[in-house]
C-alpha atoms as a PDB file:
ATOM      1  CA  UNK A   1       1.176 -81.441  -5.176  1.00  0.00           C
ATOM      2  CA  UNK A   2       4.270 -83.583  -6.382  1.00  0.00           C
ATOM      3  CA  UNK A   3       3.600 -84.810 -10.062  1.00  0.00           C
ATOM      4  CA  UNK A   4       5.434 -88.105 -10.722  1.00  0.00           C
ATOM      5  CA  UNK A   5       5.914 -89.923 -14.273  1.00  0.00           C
ATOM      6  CA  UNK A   6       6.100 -93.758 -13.573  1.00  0.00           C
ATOM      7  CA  UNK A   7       8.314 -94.587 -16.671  1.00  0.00           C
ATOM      8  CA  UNK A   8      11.685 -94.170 -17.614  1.00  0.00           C
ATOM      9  CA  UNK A   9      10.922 -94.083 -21.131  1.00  0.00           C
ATOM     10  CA  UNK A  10      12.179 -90.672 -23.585  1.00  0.00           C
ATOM     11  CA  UNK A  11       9.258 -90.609 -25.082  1.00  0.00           C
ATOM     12  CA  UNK A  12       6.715 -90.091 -22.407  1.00  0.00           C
ATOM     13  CA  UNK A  13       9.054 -87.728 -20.488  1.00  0.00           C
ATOM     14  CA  UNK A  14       9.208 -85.580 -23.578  1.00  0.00           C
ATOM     15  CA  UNK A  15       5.244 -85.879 -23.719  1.00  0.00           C
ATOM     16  CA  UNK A  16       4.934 -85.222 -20.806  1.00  0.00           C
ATOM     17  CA  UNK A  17       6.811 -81.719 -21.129  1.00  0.00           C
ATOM     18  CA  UNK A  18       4.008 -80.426 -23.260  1.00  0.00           C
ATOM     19  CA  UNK A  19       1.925 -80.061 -20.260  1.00  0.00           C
ATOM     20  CA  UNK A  20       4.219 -77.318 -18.515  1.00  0.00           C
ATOM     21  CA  UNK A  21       4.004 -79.057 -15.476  1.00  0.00           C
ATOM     22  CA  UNK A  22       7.017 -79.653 -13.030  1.00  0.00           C
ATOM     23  CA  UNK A  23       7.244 -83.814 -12.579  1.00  0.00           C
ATOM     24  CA  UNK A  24       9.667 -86.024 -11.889  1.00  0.00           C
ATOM     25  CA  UNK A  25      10.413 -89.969 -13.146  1.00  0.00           C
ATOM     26  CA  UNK A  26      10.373 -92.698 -11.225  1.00  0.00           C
ATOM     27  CA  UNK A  27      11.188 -96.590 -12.572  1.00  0.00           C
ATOM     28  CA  UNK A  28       8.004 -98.202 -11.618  1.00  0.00           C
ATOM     29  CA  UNK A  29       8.547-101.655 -10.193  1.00  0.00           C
ATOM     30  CA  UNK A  30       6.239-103.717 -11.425  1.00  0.00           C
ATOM     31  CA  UNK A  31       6.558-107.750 -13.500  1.00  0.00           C
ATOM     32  CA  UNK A  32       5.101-106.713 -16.996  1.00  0.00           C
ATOM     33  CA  UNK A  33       3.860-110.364 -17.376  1.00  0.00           C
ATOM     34  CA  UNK A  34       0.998-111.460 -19.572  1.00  0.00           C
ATOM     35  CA  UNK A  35      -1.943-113.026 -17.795  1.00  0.00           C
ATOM     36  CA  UNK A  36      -2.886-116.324 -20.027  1.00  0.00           C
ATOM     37  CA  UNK A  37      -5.846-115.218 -21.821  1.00  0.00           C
ATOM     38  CA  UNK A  38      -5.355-111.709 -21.333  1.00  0.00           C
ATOM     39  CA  UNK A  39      -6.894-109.487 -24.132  1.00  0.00           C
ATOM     40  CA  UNK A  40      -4.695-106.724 -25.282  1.00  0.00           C
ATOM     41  CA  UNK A  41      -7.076-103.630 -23.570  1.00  0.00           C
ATOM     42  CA  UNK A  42      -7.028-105.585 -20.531  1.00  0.00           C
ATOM     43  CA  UNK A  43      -3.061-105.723 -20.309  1.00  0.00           C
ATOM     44  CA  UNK A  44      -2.480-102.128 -20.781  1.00  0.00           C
ATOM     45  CA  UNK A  45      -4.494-101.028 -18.388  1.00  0.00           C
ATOM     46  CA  UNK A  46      -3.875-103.252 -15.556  1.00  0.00           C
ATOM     47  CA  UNK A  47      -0.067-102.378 -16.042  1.00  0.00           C
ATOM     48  CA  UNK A  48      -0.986 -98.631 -16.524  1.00  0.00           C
ATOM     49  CA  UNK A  49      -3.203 -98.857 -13.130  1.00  0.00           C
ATOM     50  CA  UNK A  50      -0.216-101.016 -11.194  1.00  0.00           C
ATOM     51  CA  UNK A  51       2.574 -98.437 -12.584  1.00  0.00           C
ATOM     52  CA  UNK A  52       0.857 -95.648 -11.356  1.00  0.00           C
ATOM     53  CA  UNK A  53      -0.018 -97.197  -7.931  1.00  0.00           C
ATOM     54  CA  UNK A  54       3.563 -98.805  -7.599  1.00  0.00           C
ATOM     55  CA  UNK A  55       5.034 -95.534  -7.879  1.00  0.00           C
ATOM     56  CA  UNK A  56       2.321 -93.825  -5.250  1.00  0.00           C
ATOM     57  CA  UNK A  57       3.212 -96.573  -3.055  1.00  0.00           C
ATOM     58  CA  UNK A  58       7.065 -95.253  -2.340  1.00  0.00           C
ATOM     59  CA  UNK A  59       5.923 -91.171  -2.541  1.00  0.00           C
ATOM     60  CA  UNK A  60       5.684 -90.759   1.183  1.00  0.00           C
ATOM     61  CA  UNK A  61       7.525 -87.547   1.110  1.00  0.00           C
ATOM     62  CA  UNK A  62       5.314 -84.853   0.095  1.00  0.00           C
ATOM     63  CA  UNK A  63       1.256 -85.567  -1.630  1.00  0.00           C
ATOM     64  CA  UNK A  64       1.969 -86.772  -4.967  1.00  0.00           C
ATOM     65  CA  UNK A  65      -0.144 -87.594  -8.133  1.00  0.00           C
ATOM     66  CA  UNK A  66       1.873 -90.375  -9.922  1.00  0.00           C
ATOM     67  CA  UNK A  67       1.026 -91.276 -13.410  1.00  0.00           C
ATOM     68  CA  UNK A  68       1.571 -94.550 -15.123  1.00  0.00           C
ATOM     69  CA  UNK A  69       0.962 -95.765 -18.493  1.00  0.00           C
ATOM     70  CA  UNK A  70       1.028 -98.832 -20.565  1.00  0.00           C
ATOM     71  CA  UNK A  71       0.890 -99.513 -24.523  1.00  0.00           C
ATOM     72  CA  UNK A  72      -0.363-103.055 -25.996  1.00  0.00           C
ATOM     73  CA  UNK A  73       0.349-102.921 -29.844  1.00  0.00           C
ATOM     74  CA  UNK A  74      -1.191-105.649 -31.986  1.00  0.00           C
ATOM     75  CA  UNK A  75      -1.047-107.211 -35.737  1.00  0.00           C
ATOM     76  CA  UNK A  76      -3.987-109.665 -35.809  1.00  0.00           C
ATOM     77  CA  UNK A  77      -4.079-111.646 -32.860  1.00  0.00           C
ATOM     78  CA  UNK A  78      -0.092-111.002 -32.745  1.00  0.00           C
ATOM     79  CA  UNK A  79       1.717-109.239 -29.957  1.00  0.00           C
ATOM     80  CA  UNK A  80       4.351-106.566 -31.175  1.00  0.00           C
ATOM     81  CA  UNK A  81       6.941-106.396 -29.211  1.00  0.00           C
ATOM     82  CA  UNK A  82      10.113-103.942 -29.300  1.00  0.00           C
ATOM     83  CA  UNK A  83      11.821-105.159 -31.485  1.00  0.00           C
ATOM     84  CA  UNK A  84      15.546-104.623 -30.133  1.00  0.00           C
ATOM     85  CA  UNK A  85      17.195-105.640 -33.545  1.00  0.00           C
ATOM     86  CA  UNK A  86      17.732-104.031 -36.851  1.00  0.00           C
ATOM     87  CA  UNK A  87      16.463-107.399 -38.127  1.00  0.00           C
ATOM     88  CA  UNK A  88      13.452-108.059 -36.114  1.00  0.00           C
ATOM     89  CA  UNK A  89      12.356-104.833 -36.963  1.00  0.00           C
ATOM     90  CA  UNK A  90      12.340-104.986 -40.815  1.00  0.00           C
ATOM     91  CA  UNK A  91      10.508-108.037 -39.877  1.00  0.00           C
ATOM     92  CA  UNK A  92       7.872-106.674 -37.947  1.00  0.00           C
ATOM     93  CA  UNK A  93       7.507-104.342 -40.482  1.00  0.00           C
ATOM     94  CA  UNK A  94       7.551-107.037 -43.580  1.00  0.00           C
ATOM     95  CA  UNK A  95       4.815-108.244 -41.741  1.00  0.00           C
ATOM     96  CA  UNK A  96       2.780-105.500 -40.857  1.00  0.00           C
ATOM     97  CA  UNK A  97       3.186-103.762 -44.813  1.00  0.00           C
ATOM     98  CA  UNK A  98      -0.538-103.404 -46.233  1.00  0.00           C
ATOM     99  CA  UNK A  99      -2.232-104.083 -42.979  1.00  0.00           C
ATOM    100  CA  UNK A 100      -4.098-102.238 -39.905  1.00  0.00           C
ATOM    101  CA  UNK A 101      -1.558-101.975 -36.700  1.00  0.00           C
ATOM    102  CA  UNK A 102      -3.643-101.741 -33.416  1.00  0.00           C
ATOM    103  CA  UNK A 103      -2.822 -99.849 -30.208  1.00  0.00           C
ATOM    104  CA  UNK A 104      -4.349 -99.833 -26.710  1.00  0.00           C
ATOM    105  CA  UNK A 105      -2.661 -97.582 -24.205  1.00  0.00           C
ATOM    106  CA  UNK A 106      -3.517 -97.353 -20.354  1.00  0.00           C
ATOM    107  CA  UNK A 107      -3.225 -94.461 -18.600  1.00  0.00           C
ATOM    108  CA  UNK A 108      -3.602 -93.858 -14.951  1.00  0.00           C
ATOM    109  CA  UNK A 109      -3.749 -91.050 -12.361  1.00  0.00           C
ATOM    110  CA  UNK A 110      -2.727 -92.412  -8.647  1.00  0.00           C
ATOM    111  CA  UNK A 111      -2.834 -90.277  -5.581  1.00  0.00           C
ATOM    112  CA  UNK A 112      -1.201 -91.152  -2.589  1.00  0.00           C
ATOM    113  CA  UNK A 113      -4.303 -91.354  -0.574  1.00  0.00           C
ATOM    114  CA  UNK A 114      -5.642 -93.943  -2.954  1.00  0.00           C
ATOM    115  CA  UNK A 115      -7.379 -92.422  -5.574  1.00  0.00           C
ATOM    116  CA  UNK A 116      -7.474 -93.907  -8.743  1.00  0.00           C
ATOM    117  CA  UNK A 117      -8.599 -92.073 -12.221  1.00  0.00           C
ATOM    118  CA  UNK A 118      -7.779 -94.431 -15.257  1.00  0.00           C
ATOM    119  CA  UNK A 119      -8.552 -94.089 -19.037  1.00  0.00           C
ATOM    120  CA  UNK A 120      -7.940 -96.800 -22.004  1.00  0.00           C
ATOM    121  CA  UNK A 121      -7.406 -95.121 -25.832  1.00  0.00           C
ATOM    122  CA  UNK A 122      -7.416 -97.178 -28.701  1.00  0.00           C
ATOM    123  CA  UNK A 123      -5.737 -96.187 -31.265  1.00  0.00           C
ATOM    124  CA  UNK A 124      -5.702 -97.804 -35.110  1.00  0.00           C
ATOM    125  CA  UNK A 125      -2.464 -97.100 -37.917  1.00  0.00           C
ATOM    126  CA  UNK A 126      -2.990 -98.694 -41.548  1.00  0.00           C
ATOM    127  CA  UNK A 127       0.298 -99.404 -42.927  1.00  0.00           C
ATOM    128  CA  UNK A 128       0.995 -98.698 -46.738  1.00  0.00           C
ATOM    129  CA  UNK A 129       2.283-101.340 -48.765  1.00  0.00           C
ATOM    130  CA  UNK A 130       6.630-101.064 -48.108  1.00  0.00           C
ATOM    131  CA  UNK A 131       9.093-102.261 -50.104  1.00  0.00           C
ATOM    132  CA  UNK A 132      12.029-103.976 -48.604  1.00  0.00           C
ATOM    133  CA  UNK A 133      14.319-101.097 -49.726  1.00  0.00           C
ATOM    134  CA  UNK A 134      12.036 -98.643 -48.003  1.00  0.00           C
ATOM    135  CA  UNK A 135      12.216-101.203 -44.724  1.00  0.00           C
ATOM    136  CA  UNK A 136      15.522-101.161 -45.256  1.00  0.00           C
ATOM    137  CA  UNK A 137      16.060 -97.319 -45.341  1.00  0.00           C
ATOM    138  CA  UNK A 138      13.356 -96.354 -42.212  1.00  0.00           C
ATOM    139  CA  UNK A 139      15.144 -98.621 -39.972  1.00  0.00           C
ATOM    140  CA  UNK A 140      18.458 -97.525 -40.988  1.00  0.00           C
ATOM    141  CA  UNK A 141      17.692 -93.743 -40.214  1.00  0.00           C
ATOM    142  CA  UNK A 142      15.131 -94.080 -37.507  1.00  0.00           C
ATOM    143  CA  UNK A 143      16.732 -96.677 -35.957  1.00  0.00           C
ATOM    144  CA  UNK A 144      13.257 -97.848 -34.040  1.00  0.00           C
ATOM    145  CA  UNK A 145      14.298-100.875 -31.953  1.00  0.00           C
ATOM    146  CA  UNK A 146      13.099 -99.708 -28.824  1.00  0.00           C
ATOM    147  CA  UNK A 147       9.065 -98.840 -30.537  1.00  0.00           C
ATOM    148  CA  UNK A 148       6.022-101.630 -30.293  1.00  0.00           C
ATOM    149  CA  UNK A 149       5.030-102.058 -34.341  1.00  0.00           C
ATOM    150  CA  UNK A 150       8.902-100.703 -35.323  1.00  0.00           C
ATOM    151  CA  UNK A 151       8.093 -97.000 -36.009  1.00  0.00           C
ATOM    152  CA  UNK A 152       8.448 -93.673 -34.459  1.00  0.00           C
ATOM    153  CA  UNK A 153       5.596 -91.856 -36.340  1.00  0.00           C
ATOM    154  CA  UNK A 154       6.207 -88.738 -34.281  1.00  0.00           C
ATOM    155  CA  UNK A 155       9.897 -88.576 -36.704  1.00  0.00           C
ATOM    156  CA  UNK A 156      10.008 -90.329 -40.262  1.00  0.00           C
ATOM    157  CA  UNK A 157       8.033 -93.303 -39.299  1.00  0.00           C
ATOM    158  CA  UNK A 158       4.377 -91.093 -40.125  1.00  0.00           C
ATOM    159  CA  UNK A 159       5.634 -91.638 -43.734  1.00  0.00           C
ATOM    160  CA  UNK A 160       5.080 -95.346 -43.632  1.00  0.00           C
ATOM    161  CA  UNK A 161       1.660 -94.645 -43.072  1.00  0.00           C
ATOM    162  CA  UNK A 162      -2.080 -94.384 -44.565  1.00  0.00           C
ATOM    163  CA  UNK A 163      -4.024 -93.106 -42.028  1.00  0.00           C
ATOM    164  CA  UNK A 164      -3.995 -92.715 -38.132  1.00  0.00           C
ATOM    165  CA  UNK A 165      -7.103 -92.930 -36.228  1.00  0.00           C
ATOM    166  CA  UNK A 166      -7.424 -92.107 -32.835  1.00  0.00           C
ATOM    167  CA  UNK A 167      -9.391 -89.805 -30.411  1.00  0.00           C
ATOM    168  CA  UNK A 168      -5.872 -89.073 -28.975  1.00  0.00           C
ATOM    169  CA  UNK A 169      -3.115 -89.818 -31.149  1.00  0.00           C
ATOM    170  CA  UNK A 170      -0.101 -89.054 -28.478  1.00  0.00           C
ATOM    171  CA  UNK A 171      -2.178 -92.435 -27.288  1.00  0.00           C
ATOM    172  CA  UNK A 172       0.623 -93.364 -30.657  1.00  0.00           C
ATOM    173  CA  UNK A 173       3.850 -92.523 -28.845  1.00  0.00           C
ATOM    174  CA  UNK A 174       3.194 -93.897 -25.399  1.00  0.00           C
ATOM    175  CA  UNK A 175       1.140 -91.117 -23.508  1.00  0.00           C
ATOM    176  CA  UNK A 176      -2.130 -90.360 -24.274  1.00  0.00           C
ATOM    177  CA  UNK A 177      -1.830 -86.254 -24.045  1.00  0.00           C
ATOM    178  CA  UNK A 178      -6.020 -85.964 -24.095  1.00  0.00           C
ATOM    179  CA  UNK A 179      -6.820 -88.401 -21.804  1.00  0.00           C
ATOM    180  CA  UNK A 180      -4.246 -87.543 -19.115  1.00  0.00           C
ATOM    181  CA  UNK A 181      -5.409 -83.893 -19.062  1.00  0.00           C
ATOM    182  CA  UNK A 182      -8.598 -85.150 -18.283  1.00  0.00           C
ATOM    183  CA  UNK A 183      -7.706 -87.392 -15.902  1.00  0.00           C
ATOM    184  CA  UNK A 184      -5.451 -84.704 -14.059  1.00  0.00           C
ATOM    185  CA  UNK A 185      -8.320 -82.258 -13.979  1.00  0.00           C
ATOM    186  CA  UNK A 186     -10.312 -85.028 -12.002  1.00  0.00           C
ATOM    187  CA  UNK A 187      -7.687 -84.952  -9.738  1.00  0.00           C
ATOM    188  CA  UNK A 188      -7.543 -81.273  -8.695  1.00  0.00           C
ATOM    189  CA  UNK A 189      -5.131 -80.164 -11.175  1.00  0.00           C
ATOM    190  CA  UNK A 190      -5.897 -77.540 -13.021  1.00  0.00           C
ATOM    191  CA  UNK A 191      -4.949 -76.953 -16.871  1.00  0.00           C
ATOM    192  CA  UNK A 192      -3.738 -75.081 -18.468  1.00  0.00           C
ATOM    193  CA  UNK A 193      -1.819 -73.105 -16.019  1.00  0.00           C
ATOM    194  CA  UNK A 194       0.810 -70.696 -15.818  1.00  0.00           C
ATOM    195  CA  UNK A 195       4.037 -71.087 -17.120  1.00  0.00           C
ATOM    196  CA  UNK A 196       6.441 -72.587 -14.432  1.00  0.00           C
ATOM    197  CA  UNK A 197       9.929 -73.926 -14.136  1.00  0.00           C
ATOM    198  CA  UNK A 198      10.008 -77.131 -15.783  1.00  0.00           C
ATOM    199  CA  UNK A 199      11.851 -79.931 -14.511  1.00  0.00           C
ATOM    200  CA  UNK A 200      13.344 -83.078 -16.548  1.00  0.00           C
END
């Protein structure tokens, strides 16, 4: 069984490592619009679900499981985008000093038969109160500009923090770690396993 990560993204690929399983990436091709009205759990997970299902669409090769996951971060009824810029993310992070960050990530197991297995973790971060110098200085050495909310809390970014509360905090970094294993497992995976040659 061919294991396929629908993402492109570092940070999932190195999550995805942890598992010891040999995968592969694929760019999922899918419009990551917003639906008018759309509420923030909704979003991830239809993405997750159409990720996953776009990349089990072109695995005609050989059966594959292809995973696919989607992150929705919010301040207040405020979307947080990646930032992209040094300056928009000292802003995003002006903004979001002294207040509770909230994450809902999608995740989703497609086979190529059809199957679906899908999970949605919330996840909440309560900023402490920053100064602009220590804005300043986290951007400057974690250089975060491609992170919803403007942090990497898996390097310095956990220091901005109060608290992290989560039943899955990889849910935090892009790929919820608990929830996939689970998922997987439904699928006919079995884990752990043995060590094997890891790929990627």
């Amino acid at each position: 069984m061919e294991i396929v990560l629908a993402s492109t993204s570092p940070y999932r690929r190195n999550l995805m490592r942890r598992l010891g399983l040999p995968f592969q990436c694929v760019a999922p091709e899918v419009d990551e619009y917003v639906e008018a009205g759309e509420e923030p759990e909704r979003r991830a997970i239809r993405l997750a679900r159409l990720k996953a299902q776009s990349a089990a669409s072109t695995r005609l090769s050989s059966p594959s499981l292809c995973i696919g996951s989607d992150q929705v971060a919010c301040l207040g009824d405020r979307l947080l985008r990646k930032p992209g810029t040094y300056e928009r993310a000292a802003e995003q992070l002006a903004a979001a000093s002294g207040n509770l960050l909230k994450f809902w990530t999608g995740v989703c197991v497609a086979s190529d038969s059809g199957a679906l297995w899908s999970r949605l973790v919330a996840c909440e971060v309560q900023m402490r109160e920053l100064s602009s110098d220590e804005i300043e200085h986290y951007v400057a050495i974690d250089r975060p500009l491609d992170c919803a909310g403007s942090f990497k809390w898996e390097a310095l970014g956990i220091s901005l923090f109060e608290f992290v509360r989560s039943p899955d905090p990889t849910a935090l970094e892009g790929l919820p770690l608990i929830a996939l294993c689970d998922l997987l497992r439904q699928a006919g995976v079995s884990l752990p396993r043995a060590a094997q040659a890891r790929q990627n």
